[in-house]
N, C-alpha and C. Protein backbone atom coordinates (compact mmCIF):
# COMPACT_ATOMS: atom_id res chain seq x y z
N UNK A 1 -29.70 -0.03 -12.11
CA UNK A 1 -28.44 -0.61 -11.69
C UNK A 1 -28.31 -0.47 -10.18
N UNK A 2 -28.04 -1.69 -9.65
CA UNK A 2 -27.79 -1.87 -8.13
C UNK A 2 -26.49 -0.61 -7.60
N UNK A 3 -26.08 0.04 -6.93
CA UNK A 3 -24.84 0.34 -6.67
C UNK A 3 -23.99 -1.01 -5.87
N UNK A 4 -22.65 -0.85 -6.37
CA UNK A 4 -22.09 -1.52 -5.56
C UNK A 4 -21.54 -1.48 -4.43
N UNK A 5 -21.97 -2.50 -3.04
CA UNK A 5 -22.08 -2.37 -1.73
C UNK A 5 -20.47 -2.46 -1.20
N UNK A 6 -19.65 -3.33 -2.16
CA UNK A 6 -18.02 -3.53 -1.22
C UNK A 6 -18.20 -4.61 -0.78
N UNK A 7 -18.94 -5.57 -0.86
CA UNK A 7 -19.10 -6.41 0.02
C UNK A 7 -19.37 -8.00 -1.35
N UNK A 8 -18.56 -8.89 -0.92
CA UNK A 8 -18.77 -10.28 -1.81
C UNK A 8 -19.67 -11.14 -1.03
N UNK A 9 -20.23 -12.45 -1.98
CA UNK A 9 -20.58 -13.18 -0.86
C UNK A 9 -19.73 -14.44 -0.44
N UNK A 10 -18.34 -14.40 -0.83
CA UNK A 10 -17.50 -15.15 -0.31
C UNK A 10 -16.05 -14.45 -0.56
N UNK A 11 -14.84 -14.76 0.42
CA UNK A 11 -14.00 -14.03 0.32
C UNK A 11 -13.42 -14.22 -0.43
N UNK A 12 -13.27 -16.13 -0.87
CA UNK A 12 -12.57 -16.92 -1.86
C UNK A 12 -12.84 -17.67 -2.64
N UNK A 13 -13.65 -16.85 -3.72
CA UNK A 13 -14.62 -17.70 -4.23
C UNK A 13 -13.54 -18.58 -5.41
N UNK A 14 -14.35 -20.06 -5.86
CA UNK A 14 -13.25 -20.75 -6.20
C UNK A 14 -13.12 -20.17 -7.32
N UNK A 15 -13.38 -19.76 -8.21
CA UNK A 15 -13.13 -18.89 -9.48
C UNK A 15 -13.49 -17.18 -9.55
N UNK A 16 -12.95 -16.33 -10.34
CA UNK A 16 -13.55 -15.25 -10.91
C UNK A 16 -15.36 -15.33 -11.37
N UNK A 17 -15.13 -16.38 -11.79
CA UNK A 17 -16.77 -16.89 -13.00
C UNK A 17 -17.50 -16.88 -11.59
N UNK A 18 -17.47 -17.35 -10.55
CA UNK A 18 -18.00 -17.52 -9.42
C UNK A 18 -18.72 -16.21 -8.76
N UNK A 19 -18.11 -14.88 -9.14
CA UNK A 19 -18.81 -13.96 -8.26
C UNK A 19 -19.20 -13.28 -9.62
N UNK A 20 -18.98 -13.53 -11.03
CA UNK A 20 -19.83 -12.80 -11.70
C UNK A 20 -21.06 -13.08 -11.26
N UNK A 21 -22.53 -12.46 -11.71
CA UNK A 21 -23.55 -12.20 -11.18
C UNK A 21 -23.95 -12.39 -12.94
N UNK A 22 -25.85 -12.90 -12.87
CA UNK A 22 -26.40 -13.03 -14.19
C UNK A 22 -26.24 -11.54 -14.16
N UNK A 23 -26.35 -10.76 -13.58
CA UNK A 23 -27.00 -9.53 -14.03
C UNK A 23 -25.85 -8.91 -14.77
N UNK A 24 -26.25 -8.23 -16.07
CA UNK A 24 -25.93 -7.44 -16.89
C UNK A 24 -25.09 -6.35 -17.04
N UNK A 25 -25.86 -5.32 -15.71
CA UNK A 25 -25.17 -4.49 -15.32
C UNK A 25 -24.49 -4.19 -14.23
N UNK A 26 -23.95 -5.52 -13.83
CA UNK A 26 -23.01 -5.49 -13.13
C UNK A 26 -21.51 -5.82 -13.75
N UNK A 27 -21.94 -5.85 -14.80
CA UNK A 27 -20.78 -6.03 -16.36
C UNK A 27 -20.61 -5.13 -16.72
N UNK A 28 -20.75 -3.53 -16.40
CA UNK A 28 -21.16 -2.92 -17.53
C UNK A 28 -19.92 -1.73 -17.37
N UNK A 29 -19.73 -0.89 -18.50
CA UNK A 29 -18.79 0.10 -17.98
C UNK A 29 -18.75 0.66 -16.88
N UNK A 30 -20.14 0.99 -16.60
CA UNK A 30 -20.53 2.34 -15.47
C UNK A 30 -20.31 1.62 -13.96
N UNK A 31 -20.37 0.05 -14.32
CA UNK A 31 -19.82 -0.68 -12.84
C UNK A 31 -18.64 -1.25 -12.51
N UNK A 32 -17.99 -0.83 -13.19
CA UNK A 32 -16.36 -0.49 -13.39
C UNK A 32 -15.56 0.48 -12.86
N UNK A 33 -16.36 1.26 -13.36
CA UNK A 33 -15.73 2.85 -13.40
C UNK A 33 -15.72 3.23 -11.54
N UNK A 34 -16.86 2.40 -11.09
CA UNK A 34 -17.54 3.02 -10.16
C UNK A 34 -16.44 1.88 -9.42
N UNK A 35 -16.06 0.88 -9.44
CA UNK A 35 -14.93 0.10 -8.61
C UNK A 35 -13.70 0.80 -8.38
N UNK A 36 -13.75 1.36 -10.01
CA UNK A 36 -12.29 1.63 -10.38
C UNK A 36 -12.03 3.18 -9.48
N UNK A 37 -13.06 4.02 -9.20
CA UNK A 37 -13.15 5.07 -8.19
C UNK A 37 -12.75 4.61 -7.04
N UNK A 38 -13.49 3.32 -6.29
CA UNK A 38 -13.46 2.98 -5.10
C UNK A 38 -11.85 2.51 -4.62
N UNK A 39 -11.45 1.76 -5.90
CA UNK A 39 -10.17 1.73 -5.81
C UNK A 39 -8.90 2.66 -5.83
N UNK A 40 -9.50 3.85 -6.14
CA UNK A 40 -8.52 4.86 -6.44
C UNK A 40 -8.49 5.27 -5.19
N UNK A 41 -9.67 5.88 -4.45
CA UNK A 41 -9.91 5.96 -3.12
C UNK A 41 -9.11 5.64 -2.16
N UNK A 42 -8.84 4.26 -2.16
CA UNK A 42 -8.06 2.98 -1.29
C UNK A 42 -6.62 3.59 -1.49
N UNK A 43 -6.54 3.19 -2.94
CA UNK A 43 -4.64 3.89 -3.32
C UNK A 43 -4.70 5.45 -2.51
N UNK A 44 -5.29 6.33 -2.76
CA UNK A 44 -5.14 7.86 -1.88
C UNK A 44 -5.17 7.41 -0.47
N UNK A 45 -5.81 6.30 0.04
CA UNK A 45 -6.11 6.47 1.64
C UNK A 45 -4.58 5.62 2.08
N UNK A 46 -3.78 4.11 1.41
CA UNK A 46 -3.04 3.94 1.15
C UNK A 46 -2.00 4.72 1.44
N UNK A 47 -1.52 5.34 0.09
CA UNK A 47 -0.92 6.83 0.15
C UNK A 47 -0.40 7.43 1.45
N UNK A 48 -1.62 8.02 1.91
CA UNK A 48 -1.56 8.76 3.11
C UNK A 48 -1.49 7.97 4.44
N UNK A 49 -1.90 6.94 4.33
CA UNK A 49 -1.55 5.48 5.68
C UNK A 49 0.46 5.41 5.75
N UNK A 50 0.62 5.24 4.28
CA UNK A 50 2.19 4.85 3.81
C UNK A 50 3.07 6.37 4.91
N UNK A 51 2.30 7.61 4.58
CA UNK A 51 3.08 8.93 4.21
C UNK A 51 3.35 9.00 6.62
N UNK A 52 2.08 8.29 6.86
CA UNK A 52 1.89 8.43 8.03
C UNK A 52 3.25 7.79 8.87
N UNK A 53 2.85 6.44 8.52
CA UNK A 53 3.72 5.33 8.87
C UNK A 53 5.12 6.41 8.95
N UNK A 54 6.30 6.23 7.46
CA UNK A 54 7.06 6.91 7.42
C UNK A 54 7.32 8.05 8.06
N UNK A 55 6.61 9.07 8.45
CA UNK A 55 6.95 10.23 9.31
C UNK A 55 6.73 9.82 10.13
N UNK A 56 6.31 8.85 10.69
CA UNK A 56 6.51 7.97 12.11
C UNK A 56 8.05 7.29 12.46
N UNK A 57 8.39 6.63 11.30
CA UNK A 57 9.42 5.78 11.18
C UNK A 57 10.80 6.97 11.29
N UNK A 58 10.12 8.56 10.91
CA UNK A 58 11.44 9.11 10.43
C UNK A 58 11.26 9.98 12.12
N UNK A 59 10.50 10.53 12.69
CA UNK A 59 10.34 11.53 13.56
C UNK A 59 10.12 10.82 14.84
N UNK A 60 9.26 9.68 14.95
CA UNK A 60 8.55 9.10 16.07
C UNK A 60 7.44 9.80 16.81
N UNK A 61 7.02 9.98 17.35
CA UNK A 61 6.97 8.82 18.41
C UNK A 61 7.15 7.29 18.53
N UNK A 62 8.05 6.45 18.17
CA UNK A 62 8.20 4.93 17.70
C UNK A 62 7.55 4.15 18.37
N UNK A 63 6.33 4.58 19.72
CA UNK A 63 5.25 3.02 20.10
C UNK A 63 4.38 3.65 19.00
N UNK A 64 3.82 4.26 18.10
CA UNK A 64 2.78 4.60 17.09
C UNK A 64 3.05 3.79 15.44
N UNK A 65 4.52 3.32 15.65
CA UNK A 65 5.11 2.62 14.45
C UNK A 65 4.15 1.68 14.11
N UNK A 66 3.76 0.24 15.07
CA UNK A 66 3.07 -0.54 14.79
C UNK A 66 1.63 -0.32 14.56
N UNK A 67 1.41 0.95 15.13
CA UNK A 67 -0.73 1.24 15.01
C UNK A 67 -0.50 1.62 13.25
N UNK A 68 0.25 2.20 12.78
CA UNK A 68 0.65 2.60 11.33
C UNK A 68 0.92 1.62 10.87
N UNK A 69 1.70 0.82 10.85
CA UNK A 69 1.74 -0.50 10.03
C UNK A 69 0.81 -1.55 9.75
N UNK A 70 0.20 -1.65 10.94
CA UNK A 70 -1.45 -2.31 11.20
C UNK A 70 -2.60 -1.65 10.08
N UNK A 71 -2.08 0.00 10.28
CA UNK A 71 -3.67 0.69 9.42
C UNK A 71 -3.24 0.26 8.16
N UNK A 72 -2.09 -0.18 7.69
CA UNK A 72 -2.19 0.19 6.00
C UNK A 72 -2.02 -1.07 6.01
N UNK A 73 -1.98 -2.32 6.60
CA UNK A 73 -2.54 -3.73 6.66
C UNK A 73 -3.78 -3.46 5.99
N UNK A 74 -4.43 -2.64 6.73
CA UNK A 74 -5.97 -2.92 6.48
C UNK A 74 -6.62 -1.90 5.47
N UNK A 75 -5.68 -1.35 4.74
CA UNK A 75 -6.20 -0.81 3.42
C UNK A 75 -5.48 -1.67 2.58
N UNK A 76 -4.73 -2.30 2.97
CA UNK A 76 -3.91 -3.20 1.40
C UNK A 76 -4.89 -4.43 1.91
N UNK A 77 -5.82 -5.00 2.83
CA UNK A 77 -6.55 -5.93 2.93
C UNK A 77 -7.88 -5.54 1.92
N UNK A 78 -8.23 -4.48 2.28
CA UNK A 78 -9.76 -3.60 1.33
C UNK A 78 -8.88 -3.32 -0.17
N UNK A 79 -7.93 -3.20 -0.42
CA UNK A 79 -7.63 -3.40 -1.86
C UNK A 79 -7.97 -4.68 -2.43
N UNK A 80 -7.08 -5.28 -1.65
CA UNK A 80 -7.19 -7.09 -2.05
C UNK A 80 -8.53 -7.49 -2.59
N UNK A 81 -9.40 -6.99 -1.33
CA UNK A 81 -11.14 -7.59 -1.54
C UNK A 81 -11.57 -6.49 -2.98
N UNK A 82 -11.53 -4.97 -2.92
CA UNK A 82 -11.95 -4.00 -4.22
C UNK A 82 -11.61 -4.56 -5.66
N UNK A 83 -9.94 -5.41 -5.60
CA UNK A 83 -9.53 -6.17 -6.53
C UNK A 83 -9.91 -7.32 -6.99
N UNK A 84 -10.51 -8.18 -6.11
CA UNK A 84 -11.26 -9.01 -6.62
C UNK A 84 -12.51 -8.83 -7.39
N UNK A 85 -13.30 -7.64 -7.00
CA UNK A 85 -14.74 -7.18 -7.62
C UNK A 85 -14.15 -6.53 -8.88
N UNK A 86 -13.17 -5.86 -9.09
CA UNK A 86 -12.75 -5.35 -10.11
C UNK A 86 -12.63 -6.69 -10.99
N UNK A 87 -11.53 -7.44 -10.96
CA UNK A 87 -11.34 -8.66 -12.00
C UNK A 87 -12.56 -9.75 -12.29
N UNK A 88 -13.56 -9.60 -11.02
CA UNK A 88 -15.18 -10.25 -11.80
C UNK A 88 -15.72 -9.36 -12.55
N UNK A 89 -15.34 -8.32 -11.78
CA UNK A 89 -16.21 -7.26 -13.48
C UNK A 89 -15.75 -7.25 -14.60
N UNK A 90 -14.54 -7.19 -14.64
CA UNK A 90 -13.71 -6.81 -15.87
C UNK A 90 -13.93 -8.68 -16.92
N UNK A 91 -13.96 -9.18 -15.98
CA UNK A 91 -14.31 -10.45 -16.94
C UNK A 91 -15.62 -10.55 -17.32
N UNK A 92 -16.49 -10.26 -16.82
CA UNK A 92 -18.40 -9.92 -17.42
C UNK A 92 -17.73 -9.31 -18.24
N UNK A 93 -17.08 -7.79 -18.46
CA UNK A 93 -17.46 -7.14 -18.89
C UNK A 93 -16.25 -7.07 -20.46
N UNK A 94 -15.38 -8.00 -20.28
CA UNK A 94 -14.62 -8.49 -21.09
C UNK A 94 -15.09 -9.36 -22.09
N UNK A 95 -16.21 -10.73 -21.74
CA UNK A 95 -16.49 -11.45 -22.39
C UNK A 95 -17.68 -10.64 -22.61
N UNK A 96 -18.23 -9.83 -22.61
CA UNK A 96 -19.15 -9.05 -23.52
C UNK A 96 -18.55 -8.52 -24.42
N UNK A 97 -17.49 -8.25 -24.45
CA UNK A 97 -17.14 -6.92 -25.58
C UNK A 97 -16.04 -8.18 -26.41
N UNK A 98 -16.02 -9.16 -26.09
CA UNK A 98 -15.27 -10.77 -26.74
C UNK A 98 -13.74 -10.54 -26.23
N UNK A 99 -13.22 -9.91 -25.20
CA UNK A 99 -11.69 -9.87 -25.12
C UNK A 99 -11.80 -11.27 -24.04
N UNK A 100 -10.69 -11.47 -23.86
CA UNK A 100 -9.82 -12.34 -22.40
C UNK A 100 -10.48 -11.99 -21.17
N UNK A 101 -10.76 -13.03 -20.31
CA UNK A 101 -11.35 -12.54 -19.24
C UNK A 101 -10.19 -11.85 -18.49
N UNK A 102 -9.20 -11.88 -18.62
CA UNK A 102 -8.02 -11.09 -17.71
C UNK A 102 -7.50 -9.41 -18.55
N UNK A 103 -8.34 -9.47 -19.79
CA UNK A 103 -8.10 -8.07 -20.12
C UNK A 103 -7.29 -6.83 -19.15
N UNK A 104 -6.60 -6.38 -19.73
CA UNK A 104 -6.08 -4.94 -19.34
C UNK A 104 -6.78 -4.28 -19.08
N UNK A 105 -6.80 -2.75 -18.29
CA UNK A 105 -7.54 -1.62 -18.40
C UNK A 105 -7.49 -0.83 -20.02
N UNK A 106 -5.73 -0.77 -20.19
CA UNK A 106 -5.87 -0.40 -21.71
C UNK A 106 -6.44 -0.96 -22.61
N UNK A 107 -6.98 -2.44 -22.73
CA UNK A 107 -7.39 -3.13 -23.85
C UNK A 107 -9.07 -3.11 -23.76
N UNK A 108 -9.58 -2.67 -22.40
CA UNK A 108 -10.77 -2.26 -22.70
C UNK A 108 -11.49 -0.92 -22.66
N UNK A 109 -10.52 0.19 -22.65
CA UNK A 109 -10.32 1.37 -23.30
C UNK A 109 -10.44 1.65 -24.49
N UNK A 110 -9.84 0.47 -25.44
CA UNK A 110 -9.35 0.52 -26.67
C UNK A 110 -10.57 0.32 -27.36
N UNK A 111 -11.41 -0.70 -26.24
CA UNK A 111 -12.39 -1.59 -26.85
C UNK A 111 -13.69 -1.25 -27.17
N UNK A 112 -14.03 0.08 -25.36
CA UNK A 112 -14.92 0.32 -25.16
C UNK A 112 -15.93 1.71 -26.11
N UNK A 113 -16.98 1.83 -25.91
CA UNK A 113 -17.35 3.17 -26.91
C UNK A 113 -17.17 4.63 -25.98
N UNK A 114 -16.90 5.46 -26.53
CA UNK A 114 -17.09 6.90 -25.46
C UNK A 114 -18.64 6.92 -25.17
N UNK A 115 -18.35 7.50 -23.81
CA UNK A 115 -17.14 8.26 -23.05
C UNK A 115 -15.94 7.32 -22.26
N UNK A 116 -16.50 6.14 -22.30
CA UNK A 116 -15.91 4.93 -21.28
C UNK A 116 -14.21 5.02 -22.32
N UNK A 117 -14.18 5.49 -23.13
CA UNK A 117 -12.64 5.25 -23.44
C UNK A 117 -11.87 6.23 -22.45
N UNK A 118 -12.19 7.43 -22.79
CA UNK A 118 -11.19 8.32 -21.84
C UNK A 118 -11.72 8.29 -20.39
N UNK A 119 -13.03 7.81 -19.86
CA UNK A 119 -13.05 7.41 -18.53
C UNK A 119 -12.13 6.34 -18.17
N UNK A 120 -11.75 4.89 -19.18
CA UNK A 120 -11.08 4.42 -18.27
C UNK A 120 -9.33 4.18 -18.59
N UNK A 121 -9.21 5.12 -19.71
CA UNK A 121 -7.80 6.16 -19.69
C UNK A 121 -7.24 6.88 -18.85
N UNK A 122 -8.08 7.26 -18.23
CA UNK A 122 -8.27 8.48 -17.19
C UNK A 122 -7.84 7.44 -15.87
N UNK A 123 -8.61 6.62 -15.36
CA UNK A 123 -8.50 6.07 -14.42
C UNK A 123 -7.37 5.33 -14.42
N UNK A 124 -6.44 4.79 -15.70
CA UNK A 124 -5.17 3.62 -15.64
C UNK A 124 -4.26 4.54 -15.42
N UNK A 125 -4.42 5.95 -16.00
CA UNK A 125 -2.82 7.15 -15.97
C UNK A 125 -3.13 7.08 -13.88
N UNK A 126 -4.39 7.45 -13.43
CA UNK A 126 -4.05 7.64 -12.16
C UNK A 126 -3.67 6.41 -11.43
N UNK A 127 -4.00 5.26 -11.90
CA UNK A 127 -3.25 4.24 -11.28
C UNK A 127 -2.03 3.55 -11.53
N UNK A 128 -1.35 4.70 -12.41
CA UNK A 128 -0.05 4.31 -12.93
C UNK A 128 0.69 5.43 -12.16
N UNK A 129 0.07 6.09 -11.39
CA UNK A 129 0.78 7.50 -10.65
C UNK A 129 0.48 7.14 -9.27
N UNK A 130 -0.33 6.72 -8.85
CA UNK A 130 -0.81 6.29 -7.40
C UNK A 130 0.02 4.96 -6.68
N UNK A 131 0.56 3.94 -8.03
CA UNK A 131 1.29 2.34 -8.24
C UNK A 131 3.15 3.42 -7.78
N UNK A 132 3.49 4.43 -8.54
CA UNK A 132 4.68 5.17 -8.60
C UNK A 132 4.72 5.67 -7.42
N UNK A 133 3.91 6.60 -6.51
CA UNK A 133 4.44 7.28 -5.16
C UNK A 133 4.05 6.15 -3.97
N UNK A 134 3.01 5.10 -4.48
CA UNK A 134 2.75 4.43 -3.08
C UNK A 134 4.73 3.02 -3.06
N UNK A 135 4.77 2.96 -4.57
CA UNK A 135 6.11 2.04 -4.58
C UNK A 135 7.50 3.30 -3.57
N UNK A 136 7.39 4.22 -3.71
CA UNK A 136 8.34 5.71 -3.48
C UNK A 136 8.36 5.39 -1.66
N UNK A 137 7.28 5.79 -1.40
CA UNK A 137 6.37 5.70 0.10
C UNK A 137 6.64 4.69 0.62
N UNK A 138 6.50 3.29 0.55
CA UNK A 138 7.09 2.30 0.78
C UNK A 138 8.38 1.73 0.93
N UNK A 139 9.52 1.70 -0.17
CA UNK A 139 10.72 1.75 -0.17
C UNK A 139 11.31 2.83 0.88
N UNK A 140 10.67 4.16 1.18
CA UNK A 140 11.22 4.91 1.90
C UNK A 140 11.14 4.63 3.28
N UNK A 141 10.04 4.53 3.71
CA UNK A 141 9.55 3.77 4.86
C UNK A 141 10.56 2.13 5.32
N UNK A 142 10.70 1.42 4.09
CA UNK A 142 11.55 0.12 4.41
C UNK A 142 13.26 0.86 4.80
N UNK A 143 13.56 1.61 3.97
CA UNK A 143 14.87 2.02 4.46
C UNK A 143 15.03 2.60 5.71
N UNK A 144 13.94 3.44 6.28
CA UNK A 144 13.95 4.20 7.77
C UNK A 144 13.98 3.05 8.82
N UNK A 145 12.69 1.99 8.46
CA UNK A 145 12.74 0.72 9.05
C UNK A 145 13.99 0.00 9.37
N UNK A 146 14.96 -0.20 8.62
CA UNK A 146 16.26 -0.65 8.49
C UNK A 146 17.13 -0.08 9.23
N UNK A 147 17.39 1.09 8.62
CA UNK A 147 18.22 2.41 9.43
C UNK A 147 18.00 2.50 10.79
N UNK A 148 16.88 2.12 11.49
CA UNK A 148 16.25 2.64 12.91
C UNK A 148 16.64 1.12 13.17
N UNK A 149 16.47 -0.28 12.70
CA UNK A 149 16.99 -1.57 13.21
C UNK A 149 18.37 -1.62 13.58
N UNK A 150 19.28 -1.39 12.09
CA UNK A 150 20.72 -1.21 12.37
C UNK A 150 21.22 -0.08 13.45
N UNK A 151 20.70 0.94 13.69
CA UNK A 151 21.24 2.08 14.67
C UNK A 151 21.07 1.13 15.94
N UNK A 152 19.85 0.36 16.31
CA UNK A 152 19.40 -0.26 17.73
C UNK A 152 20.45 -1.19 17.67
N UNK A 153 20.98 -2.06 17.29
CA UNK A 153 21.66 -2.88 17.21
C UNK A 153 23.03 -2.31 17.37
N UNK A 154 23.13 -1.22 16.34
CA UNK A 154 24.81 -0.34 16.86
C UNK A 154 24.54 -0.46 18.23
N UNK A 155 23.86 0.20 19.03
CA UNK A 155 23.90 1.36 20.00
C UNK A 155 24.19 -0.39 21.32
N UNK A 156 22.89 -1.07 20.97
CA UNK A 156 22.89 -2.62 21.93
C UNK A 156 24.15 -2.96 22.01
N UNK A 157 24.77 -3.48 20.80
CA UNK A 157 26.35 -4.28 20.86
C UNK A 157 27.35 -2.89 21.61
N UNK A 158 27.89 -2.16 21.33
CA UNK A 158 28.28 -0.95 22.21
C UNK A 158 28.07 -1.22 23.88
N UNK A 159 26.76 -0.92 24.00
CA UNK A 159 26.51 -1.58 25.35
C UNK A 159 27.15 -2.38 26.03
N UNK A 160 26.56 -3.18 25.35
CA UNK A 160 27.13 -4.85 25.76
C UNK A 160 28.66 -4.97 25.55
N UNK A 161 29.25 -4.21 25.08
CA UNK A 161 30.82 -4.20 24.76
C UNK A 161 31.33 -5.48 23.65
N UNK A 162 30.81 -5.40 22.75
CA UNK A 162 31.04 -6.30 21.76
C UNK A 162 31.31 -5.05 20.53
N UNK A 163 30.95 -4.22 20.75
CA UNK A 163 32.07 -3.31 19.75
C UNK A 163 32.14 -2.16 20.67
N UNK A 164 33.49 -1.82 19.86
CA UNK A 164 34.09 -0.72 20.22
C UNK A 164 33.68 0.93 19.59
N UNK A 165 32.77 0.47 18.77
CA UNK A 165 32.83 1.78 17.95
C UNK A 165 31.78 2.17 18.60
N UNK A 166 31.46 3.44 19.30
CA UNK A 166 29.95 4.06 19.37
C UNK A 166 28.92 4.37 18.64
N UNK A 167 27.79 4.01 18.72
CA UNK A 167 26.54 4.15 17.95
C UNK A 167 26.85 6.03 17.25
N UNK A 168 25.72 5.97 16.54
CA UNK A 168 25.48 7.46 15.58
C UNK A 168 24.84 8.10 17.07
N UNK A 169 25.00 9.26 17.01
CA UNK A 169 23.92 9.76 18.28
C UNK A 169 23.84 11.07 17.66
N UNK A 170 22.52 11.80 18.35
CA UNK A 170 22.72 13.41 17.87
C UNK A 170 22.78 14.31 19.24
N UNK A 171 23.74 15.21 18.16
CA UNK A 171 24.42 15.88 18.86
C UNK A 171 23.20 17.35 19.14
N UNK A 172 23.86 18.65 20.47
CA UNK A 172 23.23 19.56 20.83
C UNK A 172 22.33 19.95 19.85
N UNK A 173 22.94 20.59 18.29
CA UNK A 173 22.48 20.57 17.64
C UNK A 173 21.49 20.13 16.76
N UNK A 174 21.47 18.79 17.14
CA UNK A 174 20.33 18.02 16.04
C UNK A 174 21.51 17.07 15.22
N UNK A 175 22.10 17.37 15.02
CA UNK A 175 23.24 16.53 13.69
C UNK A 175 23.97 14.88 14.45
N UNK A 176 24.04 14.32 13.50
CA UNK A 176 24.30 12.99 13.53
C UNK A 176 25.74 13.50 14.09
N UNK A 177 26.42 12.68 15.20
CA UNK A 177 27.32 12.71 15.47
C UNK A 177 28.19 11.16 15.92
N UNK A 178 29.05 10.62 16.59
CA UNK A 178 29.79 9.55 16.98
C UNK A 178 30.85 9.93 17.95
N UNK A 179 30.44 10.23 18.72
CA UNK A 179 31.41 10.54 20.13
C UNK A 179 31.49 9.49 21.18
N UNK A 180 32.95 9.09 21.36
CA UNK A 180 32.93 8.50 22.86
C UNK A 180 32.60 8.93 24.12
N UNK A 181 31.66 8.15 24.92
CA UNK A 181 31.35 8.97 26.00
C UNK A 181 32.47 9.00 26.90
N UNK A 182 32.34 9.90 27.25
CA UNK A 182 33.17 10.45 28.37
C UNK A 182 33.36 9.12 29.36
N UNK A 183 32.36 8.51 30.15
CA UNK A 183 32.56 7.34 30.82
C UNK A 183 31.03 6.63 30.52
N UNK A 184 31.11 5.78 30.61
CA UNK A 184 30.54 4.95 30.67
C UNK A 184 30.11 4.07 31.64
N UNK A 185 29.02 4.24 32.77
CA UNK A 185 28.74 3.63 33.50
C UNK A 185 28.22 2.13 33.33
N UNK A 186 28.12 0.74 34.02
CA UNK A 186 27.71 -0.54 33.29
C UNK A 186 27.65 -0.85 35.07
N UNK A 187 26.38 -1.09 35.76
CA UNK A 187 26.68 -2.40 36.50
C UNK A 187 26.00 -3.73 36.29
N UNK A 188 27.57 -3.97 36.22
CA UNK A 188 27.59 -6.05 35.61
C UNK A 188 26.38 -6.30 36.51
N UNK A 189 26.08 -6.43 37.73
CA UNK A 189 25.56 -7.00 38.81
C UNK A 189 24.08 -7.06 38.40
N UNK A 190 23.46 -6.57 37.70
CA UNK A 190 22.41 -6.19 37.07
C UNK A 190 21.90 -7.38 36.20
């Protein structure tokens, strides 16, 4: 059995049927399993791209926001491509065992002989836990994103004197506060 390189020979191929391969064992459990690793991989590196971003979004330095948003571009790009090799395999390796070429992970668990059942049991619980904190990681990150838009926008209109209310600011302490400044310097001339 070849190992698999990560690499297609087209990015968009016009069908699934298109990047199956005659070969056999590139259908086979053990070249599955071995995607389905590579992919788990991606979700952990993911993960930790997401965890980055966010303690960026929450702490700053905020010019590092966009190099973080860029990196996990380019692990949700290497998913995209890992996902495609996964769903040509899973269809070889579907129409061998007679299911749907779009089979589940559970339905070819169900299907497959041990050890490949609880290998790829094993692998759907972690991608049903990896799918849960990277959705967590994300949403959290979109709300800081938000929160840090709306505060810039408080603090701008203030400025500009189109509201009256003062932005959130923190205080000596660290704590969110809303104080009028004392004065306010502005030259119009500017």
């Amino acid at each position: 059995m070849r190992p698999w390189s990560g690499r297609l020979r087209s990015r968009r191929p016009a069908s699934i049927n298109a990047v199956v391969t005659e070969d056999p064992t590139a259908c086979s459990p053990a070249a599955l399993s071995t995607i389905l690793w590579k992919q788990r991989q991606l979700l952990d590196l993911l993960q930790f791209k997401l965890e980055e971003e966010r303690l960026l979004l929450a702490n700053g330095p905020a010019k590092w926001v966009a190099h973080a948003t860029r990196e996990v571009e380019m692990v949700v790009d290497k998913l995209r491509q890992a996902e495609l090799a996964r769903a040509a395999t899973v269809a070889g390796l579907a129409g061998r065992l007679g299911l749907p070429a779009d089979a589940t992970l559970q339905a070819l668990a169900d299907t497959v002989e041990a050890p490949w059942q609880e290998i790829f049991a094993s692998h759907r619980q972690a991608f049903l836990q990896a799918t849960d904190e990277i959705s967590r990681l994300a949403e959290t990150s979109r709300e800081l994103a938000t929160s840090q838009r709306d505060a810039t926008r408080q603090a701008i209109n203030w400025l500009a004197g189109r509201s009256d209310e003062p932005p959130v600011t923190y205080g000596a302490s660290g704590s969110t506060e809303r104080r009028r400044a004392a004065h306010l310097l502005f030259n119009e001339a500017l």
